[in-house]
N, C-alpha and C. Protein backbone atom coordinates (compact mmCIF):
# COMPACT_ATOMS: atom_id res chain seq x y z
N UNK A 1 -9.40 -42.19 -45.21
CA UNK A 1 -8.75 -41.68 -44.03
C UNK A 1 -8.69 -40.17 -44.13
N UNK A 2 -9.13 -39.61 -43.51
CA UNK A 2 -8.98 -38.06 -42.66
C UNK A 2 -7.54 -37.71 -43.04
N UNK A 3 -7.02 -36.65 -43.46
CA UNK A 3 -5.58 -36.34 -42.95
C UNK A 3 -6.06 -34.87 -42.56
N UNK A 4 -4.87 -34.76 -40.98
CA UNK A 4 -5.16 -33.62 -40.33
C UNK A 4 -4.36 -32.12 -41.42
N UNK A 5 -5.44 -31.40 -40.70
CA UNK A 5 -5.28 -30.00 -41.58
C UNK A 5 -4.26 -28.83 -40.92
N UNK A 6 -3.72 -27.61 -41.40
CA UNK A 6 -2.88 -27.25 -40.71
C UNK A 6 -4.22 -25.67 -41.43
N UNK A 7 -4.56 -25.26 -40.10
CA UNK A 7 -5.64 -24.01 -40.28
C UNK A 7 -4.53 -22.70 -40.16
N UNK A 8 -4.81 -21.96 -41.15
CA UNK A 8 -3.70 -20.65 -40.45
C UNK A 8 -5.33 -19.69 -40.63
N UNK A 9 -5.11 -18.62 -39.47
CA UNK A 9 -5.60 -17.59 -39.61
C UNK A 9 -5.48 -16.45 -40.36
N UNK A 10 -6.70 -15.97 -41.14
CA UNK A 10 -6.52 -14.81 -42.09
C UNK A 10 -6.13 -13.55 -41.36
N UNK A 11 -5.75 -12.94 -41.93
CA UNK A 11 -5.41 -11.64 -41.36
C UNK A 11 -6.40 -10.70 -41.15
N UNK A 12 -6.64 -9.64 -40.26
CA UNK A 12 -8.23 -8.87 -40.25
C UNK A 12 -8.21 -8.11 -41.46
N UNK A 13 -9.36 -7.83 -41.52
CA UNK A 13 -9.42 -6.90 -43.02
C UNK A 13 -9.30 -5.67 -43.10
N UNK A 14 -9.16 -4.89 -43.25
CA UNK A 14 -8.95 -3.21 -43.07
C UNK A 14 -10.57 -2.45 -43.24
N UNK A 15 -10.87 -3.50 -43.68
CA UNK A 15 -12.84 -3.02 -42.95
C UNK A 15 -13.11 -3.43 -41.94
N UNK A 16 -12.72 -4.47 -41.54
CA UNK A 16 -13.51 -4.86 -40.58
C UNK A 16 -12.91 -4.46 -39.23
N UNK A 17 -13.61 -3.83 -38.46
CA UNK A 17 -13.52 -3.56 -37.00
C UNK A 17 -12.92 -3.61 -36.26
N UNK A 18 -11.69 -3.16 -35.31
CA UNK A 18 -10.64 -4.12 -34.83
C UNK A 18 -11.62 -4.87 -33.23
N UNK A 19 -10.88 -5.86 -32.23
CA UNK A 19 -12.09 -6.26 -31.74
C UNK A 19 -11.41 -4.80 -30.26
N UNK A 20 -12.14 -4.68 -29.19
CA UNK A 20 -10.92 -3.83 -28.45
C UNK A 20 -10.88 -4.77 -27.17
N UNK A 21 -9.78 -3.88 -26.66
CA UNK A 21 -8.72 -4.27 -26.09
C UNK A 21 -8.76 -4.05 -24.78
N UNK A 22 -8.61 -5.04 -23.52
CA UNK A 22 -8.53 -4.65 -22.48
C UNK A 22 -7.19 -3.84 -21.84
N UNK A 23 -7.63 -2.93 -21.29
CA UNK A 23 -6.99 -1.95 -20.77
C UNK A 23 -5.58 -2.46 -20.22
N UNK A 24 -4.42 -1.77 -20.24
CA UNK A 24 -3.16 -2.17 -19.87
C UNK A 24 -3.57 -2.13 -18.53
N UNK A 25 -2.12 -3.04 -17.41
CA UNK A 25 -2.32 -3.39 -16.32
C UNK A 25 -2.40 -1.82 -15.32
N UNK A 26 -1.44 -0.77 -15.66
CA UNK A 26 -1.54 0.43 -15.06
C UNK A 26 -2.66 1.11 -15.22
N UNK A 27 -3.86 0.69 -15.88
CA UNK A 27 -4.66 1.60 -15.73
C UNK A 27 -5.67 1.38 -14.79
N UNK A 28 -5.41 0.04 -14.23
CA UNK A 28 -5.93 -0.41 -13.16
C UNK A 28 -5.35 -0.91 -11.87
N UNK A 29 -4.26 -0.05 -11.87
CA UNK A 29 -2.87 -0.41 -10.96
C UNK A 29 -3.59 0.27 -9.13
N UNK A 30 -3.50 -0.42 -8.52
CA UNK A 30 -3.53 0.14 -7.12
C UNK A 30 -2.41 0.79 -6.00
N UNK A 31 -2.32 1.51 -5.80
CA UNK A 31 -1.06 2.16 -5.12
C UNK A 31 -0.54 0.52 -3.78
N UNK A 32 -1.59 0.32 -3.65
CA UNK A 32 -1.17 -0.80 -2.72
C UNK A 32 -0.45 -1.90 -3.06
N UNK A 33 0.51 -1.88 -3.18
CA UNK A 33 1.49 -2.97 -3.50
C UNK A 33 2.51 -3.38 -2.43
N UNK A 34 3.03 -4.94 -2.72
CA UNK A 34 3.90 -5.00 -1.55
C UNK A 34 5.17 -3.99 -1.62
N UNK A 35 5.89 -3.58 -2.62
CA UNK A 35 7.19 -2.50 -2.65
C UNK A 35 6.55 -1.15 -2.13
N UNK A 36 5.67 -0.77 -2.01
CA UNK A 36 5.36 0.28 -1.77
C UNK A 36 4.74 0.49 -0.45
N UNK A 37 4.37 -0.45 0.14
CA UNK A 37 4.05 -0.74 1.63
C UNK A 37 5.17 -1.11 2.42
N UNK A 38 5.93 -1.83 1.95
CA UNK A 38 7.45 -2.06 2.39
C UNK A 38 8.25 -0.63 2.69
N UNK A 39 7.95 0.04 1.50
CA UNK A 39 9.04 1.09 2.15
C UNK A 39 8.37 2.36 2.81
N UNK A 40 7.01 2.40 2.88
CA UNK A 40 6.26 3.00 3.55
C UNK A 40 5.95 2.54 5.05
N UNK A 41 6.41 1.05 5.35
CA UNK A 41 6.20 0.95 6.65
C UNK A 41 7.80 1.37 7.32
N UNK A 42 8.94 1.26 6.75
CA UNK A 42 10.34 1.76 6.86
C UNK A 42 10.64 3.38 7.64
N UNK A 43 9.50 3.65 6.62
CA UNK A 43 9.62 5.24 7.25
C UNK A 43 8.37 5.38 8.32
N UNK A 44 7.78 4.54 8.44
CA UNK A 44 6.78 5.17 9.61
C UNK A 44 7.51 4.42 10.83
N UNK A 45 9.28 3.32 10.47
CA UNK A 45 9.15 2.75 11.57
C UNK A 45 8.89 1.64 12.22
N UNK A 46 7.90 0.96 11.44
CA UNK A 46 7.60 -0.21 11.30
C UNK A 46 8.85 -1.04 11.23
N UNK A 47 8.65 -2.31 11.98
CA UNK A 47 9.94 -3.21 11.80
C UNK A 47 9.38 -4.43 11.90
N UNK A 48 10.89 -5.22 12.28
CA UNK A 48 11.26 -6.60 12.57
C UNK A 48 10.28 -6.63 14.16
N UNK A 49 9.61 -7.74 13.59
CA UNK A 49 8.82 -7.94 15.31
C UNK A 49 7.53 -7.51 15.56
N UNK A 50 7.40 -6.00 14.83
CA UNK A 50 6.04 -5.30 15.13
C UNK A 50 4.98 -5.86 14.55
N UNK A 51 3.64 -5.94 15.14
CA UNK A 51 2.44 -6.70 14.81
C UNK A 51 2.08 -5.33 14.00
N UNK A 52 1.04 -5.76 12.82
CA UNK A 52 -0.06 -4.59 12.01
C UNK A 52 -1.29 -5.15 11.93
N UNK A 53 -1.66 -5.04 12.88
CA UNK A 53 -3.57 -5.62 12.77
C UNK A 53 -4.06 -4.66 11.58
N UNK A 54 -4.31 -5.85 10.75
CA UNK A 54 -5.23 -5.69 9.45
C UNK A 54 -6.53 -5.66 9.23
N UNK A 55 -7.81 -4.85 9.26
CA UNK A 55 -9.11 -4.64 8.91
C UNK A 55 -9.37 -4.43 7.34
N UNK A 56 -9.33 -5.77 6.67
CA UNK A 56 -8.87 -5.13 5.54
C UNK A 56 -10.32 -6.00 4.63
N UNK A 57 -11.37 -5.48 4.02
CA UNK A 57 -12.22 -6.42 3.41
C UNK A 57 -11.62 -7.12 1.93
N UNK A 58 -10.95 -6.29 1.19
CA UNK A 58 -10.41 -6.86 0.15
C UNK A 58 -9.30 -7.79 0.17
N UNK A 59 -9.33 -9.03 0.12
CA UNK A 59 -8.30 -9.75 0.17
C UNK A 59 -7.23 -9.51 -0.86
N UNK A 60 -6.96 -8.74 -1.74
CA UNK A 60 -5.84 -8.47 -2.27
C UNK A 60 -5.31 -7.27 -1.85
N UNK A 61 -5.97 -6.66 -1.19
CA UNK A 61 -5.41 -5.41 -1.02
C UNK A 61 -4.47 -6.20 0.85
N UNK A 62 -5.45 -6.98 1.58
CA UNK A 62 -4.81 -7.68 2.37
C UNK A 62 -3.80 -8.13 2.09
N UNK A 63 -3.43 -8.93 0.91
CA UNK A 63 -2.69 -10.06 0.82
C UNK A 63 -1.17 -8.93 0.53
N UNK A 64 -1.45 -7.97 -0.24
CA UNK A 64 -0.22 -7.12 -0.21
C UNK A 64 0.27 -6.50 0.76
N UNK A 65 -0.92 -5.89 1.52
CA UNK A 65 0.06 -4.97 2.65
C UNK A 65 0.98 -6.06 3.62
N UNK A 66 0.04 -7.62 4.00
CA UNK A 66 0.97 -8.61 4.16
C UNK A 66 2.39 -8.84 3.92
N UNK A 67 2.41 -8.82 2.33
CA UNK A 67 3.34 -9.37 1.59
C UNK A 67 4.54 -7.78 1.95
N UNK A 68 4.43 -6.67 1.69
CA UNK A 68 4.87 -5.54 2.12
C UNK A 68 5.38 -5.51 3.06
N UNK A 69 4.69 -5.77 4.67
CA UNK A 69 5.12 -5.81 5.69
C UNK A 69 6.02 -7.03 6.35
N UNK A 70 5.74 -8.27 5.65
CA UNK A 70 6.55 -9.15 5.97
C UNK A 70 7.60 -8.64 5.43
N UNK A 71 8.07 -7.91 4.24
CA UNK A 71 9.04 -7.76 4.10
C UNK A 71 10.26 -6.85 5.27
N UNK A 72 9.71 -5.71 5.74
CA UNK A 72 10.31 -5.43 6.97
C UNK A 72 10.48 -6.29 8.13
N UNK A 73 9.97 -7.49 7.98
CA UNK A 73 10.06 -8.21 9.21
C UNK A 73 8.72 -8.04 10.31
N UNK A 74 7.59 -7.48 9.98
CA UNK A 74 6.86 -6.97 10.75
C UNK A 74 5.49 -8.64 10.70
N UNK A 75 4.94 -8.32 11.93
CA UNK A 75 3.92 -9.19 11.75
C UNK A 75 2.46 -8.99 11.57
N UNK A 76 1.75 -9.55 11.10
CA UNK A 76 0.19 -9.14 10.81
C UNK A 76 -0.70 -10.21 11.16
N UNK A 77 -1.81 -9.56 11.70
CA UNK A 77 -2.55 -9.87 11.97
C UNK A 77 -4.31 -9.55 11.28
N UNK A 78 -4.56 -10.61 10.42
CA UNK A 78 -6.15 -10.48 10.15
C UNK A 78 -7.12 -10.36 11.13
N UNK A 79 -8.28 -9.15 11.22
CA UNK A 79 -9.27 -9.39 11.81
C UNK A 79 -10.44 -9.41 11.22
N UNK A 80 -10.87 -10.06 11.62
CA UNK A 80 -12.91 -10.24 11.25
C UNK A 80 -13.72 -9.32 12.12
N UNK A 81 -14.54 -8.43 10.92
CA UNK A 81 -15.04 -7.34 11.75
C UNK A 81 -15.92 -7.76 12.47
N UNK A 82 -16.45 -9.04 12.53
CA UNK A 82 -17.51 -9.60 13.51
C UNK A 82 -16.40 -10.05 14.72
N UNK A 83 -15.37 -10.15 15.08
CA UNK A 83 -15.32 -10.16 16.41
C UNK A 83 -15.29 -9.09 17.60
N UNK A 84 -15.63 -10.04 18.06
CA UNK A 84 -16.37 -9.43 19.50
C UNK A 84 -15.38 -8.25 20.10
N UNK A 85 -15.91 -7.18 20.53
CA UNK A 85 -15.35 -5.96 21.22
C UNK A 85 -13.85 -6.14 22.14
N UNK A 86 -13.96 -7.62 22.95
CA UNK A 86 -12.63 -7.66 24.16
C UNK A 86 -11.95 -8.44 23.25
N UNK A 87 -12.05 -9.16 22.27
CA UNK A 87 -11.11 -9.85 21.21
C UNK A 87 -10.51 -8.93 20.27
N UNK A 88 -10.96 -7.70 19.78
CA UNK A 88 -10.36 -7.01 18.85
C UNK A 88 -9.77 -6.02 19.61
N UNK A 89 -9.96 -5.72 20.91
CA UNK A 89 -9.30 -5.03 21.89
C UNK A 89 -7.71 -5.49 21.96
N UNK A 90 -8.00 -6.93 22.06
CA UNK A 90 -6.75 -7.38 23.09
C UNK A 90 -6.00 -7.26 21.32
N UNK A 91 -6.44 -7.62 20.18
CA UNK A 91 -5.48 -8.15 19.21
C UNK A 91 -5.16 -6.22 19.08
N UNK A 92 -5.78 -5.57 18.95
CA UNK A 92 -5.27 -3.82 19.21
C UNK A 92 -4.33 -4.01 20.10
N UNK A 93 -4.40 -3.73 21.04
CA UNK A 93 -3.37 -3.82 22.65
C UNK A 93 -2.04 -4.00 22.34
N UNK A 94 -1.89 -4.69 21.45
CA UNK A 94 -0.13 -5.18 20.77
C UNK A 94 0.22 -5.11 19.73
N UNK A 95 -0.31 -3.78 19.57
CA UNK A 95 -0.38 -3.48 17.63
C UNK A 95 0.49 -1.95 17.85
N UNK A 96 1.36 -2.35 16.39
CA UNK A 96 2.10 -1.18 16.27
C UNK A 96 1.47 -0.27 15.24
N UNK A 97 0.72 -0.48 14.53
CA UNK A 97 -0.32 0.31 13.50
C UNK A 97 -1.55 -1.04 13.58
N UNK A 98 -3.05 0.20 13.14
CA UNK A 98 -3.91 -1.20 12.53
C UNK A 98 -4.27 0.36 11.48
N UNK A 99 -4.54 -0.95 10.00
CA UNK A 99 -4.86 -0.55 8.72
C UNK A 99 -6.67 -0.77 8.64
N UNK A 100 -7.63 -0.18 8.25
CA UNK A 100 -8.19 -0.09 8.63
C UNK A 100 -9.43 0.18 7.24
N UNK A 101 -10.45 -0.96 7.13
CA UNK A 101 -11.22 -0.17 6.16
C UNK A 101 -11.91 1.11 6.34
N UNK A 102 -12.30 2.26 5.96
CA UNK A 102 -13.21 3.17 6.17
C UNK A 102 -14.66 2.38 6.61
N UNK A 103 -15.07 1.69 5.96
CA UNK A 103 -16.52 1.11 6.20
C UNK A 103 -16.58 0.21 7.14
N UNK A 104 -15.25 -0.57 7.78
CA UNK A 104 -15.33 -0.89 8.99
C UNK A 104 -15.30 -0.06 10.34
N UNK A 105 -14.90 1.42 10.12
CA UNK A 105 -14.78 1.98 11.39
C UNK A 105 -15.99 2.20 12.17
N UNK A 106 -17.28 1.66 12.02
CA UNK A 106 -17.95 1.31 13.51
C UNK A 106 -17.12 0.13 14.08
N UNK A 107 -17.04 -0.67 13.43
CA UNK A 107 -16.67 -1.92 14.10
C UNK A 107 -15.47 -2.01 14.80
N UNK A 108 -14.39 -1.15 14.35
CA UNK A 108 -13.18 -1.37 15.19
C UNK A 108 -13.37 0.10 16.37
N UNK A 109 -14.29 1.19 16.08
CA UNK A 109 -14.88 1.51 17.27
C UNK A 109 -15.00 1.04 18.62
N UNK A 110 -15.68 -0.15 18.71
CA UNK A 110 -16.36 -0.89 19.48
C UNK A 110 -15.29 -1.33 20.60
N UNK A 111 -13.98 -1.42 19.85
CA UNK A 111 -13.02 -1.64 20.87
C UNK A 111 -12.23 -0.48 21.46
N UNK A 112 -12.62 0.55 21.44
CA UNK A 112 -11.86 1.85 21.38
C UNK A 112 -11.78 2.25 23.44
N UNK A 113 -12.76 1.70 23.65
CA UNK A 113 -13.46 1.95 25.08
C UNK A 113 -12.65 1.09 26.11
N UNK A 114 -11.74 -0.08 25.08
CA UNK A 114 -11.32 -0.89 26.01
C UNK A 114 -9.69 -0.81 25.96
N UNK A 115 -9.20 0.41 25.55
CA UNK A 115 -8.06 0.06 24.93
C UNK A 115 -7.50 1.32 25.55
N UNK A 116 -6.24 0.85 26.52
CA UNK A 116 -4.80 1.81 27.26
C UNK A 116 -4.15 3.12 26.28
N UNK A 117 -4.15 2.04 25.08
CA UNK A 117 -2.96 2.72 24.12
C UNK A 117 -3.73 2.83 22.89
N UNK A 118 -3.54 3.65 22.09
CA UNK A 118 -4.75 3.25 20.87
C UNK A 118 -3.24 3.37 19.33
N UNK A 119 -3.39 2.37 19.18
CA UNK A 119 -2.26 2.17 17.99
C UNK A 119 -2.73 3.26 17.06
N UNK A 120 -1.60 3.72 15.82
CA UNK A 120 -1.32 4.49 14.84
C UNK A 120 -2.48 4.36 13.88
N UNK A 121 -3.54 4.44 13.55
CA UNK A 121 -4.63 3.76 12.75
C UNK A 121 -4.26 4.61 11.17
N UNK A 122 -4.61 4.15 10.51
CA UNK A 122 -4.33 4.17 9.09
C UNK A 122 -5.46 3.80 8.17
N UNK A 123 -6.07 4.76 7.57
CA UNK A 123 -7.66 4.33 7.08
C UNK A 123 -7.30 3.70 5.69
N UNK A 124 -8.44 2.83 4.98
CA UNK A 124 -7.89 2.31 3.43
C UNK A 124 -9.82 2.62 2.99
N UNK A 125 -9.69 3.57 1.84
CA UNK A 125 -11.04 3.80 1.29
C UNK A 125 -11.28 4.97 1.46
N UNK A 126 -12.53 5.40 0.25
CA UNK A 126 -12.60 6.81 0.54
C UNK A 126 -13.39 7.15 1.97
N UNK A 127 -13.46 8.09 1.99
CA UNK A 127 -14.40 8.42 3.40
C UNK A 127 -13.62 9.58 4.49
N UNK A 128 -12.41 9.08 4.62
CA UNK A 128 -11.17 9.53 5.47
C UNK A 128 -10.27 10.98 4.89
N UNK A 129 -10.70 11.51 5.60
CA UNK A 129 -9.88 12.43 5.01
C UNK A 129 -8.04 13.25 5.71
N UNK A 130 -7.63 12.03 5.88
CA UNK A 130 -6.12 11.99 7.11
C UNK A 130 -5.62 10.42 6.89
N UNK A 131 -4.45 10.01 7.26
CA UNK A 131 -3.80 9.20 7.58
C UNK A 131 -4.83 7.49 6.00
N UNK A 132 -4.37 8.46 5.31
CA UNK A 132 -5.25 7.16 4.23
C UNK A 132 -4.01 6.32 3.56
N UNK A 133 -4.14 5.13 4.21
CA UNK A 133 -2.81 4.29 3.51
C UNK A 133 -3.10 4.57 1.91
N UNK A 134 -3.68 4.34 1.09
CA UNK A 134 -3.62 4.61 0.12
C UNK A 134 -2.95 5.68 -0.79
N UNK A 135 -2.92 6.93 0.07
CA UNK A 135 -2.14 8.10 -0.32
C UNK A 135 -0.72 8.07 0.29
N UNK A 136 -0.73 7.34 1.41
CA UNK A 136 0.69 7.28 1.86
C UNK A 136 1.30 6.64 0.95
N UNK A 137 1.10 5.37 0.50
CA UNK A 137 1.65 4.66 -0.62
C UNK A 137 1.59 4.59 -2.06
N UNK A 138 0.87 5.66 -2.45
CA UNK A 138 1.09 6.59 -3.62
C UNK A 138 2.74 7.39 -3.47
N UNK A 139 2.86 7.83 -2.58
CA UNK A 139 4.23 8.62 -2.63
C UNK A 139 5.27 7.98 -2.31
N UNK A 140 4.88 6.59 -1.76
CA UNK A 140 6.02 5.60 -2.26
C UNK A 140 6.25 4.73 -3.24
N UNK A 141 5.45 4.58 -3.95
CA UNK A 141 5.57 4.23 -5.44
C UNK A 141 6.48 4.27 -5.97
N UNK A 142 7.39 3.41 -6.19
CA UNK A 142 9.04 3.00 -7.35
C UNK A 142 8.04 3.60 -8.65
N UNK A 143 9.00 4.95 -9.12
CA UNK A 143 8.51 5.34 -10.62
C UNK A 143 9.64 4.31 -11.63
N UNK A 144 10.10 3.28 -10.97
CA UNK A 144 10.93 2.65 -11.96
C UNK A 144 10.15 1.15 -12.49
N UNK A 145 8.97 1.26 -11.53
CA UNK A 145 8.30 0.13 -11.95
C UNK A 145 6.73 0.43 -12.03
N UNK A 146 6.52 2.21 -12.69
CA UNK A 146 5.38 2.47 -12.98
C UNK A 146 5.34 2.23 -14.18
């Protein structure tokens, strides 16, 4: 009969190599977080009720400004840059900001021609050099949870 073994691991050797190490979580931290979109939509105003049409290709960077803005009470709306010109019009039309990739702005273009009021736009990516959510929510950043 077999009897089971109890394996302990040796300790590394002081020659040998250490293995390395993936980078702590801040060094790959994104300003986009839900606390920091939360209190960045506070001060632009943003509330209870208000729609934020979202152009957003990264779904995490989506899923936070979401999570952010629900927290004010605000509502969001996903768009697909393939819809059609009078559909991304009308979901514009009742928007209190839309967030906006840089590399989508032909596409939310397209509705620009059809639209009374043109909501607060807010670019995400390089390219933009004004109104870049990304830098807005750099300066809201909790340094208590950097």
């Amino acid at each position: 009969m077999l009897g089971a073994r109890h394996i302990v691991p040796l300790p590394a050797s002081p020659n040998q190599p250490s293995r390395p190490r993936p980078a702590p979580p801040e060094a790959h931290s994104s300003p986009i977080v839900p606390g920091a979109c939360a209190r960045w939509a506070r001060t632009e105003g943003i509330g209870f009720g208000d729609l934020a049409v979202l152009m957003v290709a990264d779904p995490l960077v989506s899923a936070a400004l979401r999570q952010g803005l629900a927290w004010v009470g605000a509502r969001t709306r996903d768009v697909d840059p393939a819809t059609g010109a009078h559909e991304l019009a009308l979901a514009l039309s009742n928007a209190a900001v839309a967030i906006v990739d840089t590399a989508l702005a032909p596409d939310y273009a397209r509705a620009l021609g059809q639209l009374e009021r043109l909501p607060p736009v807010w670019w995400n990516g390089p390219g933009a050099d004004f109104a870049r959510i990304d830098d807005a929510l750099a300066e809201h950043a909790d340094p208590a949870m950097c």
